[in-house]
C-alpha atoms as a PDB file:
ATOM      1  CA  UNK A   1       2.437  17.118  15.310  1.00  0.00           C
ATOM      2  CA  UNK A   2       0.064  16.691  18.594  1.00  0.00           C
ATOM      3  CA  UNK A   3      -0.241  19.426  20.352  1.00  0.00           C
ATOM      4  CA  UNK A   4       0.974  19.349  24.070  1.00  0.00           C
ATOM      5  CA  UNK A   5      -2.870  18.974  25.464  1.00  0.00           C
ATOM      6  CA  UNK A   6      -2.880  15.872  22.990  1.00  0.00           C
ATOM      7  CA  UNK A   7       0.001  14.525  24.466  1.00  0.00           C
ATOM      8  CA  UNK A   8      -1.219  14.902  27.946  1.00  0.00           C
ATOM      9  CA  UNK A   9      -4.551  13.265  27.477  1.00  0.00           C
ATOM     10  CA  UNK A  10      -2.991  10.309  25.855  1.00  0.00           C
ATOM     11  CA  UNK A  11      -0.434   9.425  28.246  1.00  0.00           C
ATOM     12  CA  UNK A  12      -3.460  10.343  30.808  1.00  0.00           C
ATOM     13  CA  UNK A  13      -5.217   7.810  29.283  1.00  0.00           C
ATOM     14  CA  UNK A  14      -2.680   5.094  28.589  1.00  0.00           C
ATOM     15  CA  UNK A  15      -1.917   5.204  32.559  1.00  0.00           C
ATOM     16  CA  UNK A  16      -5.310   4.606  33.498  1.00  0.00           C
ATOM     17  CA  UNK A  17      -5.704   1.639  31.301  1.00  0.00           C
ATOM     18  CA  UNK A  18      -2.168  -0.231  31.724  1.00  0.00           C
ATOM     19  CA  UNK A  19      -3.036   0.273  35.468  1.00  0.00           C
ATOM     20  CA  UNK A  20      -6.258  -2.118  34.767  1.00  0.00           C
ATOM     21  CA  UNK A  21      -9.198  -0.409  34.164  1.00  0.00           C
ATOM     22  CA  UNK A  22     -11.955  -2.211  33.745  1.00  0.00           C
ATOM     23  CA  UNK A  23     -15.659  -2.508  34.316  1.00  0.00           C
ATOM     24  CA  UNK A  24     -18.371  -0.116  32.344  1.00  0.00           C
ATOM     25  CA  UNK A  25     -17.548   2.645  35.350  1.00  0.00           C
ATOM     26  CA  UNK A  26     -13.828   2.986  34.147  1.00  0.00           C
ATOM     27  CA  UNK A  27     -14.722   3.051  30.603  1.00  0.00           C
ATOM     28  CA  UNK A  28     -17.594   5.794  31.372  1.00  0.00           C
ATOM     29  CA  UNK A  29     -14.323   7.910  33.171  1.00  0.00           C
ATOM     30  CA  UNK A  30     -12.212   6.893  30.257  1.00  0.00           C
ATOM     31  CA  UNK A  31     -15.154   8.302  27.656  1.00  0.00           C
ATOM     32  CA  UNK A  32     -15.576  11.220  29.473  1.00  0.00           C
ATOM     33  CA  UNK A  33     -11.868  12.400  29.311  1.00  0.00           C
ATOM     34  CA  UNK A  34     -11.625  12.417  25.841  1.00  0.00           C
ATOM     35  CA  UNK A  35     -15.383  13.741  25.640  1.00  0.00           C
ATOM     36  CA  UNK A  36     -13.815  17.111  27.206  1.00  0.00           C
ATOM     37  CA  UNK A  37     -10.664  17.328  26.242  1.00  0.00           C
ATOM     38  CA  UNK A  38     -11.622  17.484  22.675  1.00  0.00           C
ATOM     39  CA  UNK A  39     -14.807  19.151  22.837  1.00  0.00           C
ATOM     40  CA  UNK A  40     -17.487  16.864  21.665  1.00  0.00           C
ATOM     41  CA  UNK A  41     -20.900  16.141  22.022  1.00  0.00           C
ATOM     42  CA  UNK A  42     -20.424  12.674  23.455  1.00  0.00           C
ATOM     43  CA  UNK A  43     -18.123   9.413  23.289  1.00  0.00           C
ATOM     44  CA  UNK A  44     -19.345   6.370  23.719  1.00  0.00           C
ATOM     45  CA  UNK A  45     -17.996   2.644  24.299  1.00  0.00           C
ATOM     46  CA  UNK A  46     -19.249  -0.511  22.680  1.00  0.00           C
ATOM     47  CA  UNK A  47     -18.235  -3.833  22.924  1.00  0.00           C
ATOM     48  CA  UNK A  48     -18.575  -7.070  20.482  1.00  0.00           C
ATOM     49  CA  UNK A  49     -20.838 -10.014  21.600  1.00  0.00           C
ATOM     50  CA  UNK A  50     -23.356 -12.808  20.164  1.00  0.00           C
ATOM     51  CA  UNK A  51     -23.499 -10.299  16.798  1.00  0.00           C
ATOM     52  CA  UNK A  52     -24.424  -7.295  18.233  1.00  0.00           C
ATOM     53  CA  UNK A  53     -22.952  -4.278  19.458  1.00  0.00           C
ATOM     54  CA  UNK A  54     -23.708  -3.728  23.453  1.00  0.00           C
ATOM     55  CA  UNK A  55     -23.297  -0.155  24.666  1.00  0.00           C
ATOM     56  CA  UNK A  56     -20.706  -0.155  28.071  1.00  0.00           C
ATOM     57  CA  UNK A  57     -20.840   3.211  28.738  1.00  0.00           C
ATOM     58  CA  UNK A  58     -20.753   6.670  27.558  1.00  0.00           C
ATOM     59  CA  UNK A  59     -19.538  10.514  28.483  1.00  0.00           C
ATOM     60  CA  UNK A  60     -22.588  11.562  30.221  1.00  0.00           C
ATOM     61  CA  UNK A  61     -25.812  10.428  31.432  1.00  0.00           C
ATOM     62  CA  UNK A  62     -27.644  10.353  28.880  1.00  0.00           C
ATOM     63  CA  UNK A  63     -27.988   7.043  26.927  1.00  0.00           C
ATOM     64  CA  UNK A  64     -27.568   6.305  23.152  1.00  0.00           C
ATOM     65  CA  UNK A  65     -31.104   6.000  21.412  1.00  0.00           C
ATOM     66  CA  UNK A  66     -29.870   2.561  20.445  1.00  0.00           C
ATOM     67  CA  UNK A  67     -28.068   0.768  23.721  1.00  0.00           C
ATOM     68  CA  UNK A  68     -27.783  -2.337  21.443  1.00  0.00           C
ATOM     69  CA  UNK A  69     -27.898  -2.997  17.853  1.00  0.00           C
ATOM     70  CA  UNK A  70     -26.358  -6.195  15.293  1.00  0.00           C
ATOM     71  CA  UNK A  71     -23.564  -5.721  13.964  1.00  0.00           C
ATOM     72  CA  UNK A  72     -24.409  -5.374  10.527  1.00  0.00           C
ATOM     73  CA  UNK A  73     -25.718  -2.092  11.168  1.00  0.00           C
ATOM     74  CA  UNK A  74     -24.862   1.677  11.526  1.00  0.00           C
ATOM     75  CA  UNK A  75     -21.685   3.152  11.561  1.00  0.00           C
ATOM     76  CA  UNK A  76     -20.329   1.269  14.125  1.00  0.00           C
ATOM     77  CA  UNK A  77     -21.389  -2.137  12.266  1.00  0.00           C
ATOM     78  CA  UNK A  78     -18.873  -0.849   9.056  1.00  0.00           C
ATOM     79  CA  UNK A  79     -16.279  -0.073  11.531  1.00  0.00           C
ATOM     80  CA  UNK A  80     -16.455  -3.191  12.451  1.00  0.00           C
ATOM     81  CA  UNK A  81     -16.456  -5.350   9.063  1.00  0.00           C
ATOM     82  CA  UNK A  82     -13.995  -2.840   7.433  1.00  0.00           C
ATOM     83  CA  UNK A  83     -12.060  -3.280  10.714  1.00  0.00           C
ATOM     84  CA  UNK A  84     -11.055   0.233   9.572  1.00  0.00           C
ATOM     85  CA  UNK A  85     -12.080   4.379  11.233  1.00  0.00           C
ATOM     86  CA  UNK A  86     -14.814   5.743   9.777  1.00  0.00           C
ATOM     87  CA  UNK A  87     -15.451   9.654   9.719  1.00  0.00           C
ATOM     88  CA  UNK A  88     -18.510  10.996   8.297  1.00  0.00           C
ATOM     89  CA  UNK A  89     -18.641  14.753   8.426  1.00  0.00           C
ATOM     90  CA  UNK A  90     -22.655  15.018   7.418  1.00  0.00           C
ATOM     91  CA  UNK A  91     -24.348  11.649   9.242  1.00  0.00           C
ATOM     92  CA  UNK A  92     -27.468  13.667   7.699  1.00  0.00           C
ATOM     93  CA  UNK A  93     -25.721  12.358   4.137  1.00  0.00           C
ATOM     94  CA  UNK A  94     -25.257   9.082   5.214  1.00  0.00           C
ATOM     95  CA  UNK A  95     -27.867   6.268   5.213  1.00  0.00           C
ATOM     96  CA  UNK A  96     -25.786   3.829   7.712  1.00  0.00           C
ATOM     97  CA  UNK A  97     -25.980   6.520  10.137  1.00  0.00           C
ATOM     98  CA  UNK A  98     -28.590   5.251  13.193  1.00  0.00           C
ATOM     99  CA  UNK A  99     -29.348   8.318  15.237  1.00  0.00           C
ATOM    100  CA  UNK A 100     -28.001   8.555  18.936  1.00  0.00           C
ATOM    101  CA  UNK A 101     -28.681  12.148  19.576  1.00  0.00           C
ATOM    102  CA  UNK A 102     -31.239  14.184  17.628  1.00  0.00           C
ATOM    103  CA  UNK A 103     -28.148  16.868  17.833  1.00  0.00           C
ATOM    104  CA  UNK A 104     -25.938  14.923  15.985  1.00  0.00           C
ATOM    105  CA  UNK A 105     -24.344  16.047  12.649  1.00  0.00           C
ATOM    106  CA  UNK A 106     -20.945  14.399  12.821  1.00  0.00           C
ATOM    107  CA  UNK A 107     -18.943  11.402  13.720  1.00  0.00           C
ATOM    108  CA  UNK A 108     -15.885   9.213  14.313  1.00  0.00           C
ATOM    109  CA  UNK A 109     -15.927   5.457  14.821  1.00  0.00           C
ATOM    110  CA  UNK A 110     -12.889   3.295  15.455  1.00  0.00           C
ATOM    111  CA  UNK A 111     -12.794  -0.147  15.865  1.00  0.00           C
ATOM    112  CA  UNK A 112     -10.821  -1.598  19.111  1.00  0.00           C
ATOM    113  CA  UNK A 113      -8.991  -4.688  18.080  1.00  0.00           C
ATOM    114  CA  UNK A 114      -7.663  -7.249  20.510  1.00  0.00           C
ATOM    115  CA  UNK A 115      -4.072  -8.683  20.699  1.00  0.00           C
ATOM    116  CA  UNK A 116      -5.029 -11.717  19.203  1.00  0.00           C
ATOM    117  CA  UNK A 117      -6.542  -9.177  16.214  1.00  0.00           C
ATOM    118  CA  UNK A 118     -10.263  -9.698  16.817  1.00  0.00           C
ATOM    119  CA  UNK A 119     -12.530  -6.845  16.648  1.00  0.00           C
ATOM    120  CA  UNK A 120     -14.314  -6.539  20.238  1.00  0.00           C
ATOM    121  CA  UNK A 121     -15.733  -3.148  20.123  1.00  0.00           C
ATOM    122  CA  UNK A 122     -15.912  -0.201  19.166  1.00  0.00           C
ATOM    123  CA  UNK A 123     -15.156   3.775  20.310  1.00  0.00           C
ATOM    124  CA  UNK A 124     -17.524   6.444  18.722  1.00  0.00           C
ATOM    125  CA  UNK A 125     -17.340   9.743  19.100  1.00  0.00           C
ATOM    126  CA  UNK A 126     -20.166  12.622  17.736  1.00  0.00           C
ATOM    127  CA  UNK A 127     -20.160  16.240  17.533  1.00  0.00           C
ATOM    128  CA  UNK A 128     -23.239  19.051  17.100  1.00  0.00           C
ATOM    129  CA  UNK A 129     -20.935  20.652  14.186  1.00  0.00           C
ATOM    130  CA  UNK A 130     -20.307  19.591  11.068  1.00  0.00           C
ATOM    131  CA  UNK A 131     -17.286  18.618   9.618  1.00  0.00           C
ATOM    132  CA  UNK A 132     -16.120  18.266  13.364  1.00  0.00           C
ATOM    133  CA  UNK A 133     -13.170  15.504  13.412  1.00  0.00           C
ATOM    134  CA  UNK A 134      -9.601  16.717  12.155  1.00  0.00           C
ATOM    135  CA  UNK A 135      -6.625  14.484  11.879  1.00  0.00           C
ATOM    136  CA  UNK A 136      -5.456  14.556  15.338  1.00  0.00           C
ATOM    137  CA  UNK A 137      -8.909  13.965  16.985  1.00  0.00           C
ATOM    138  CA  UNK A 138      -8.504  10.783  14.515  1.00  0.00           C
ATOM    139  CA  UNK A 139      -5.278   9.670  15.805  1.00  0.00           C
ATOM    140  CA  UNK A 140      -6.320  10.536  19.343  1.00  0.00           C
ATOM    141  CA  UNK A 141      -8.950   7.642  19.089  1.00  0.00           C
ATOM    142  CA  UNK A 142      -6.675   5.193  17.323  1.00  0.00           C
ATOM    143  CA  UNK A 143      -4.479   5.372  20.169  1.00  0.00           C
ATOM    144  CA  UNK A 144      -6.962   5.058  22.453  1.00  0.00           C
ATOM    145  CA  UNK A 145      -8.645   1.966  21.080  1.00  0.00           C
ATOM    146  CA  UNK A 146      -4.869   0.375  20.660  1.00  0.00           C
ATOM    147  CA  UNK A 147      -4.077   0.664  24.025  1.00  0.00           C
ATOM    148  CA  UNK A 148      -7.752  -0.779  25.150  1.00  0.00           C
ATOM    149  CA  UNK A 149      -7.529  -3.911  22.597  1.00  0.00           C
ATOM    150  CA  UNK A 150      -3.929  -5.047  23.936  1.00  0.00           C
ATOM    151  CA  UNK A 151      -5.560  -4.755  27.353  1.00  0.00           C
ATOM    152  CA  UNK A 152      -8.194  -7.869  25.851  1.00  0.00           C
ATOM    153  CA  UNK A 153      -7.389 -11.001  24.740  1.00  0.00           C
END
């Protein structure tokens, strides 16, 4: 069951993206909700072009160590080809991992998939704790990245 702060955030966020965000600034405001209403380290945005993954925008100001990257690598890259969430709860343990912040130690990546079912980014999420990403915060992001794939073609 979600708790009620869950809730909030998600109908929060559907709102802001049925009522047409767009743009890297909306997706930075978008990132940056769930960034602190969950408690992470950083979420960042990444869309699907010319066989790479392009960074859009993420919770803060800091950028990624890798802004772009193909998309046969990383985390994000399996997201993508599994077309599936990926958690890893030790990125120290896995070798796909490409570092965006030396504080790193977990993270979430779901893959946003259009209305006409074509993968055309990606949401990733990381946390300075291990083990950091439960069920819900799991859920949370699948919701998320539903709502912004029917909002693309």
């Amino acid at each position: 069951m979600k708790s009620p702060d869950t809730i909030k955030l998600l109908q929060e966020l559907g709102a802001f993206i049925l009522a047409g965000a767009k743009g890297s600034a909306d997706v930075r405001t978008m990132a940056s909700m769930i960034c602190d209403a969950r408690g992470w380290r950083w979420v960042g945005v990444y869309k699907h072009g010319h066989g790479e993954l392009l960074f859009v925008a993420g919770s803060d100001d800091e950028p990624p160590c890798y802004k772009n990257f193909p998309i046969t690598q990383g985390l994000c890259g399996a997201a993508v080809e599994s077309r599936e969430t990926i958690v890893v709860n030790d990125v120290r343990k896995d070798v796909r991992y490409l570092p965006t912040f030396h504080s790193t130690l977990s993270e979430i990546v779901v893959p946003v998939i259009s209305k006409s079912e074509r993968v055309v980014g990606v949401i990733t999420a990381e946390s300075e704790k291990l083990n950091a990403f439960a069920e819900e915060d799991r859920e949370v992001l699948e919701r998320v990245a539903g709502l912004m794939g029917h909002a693309f073609q």
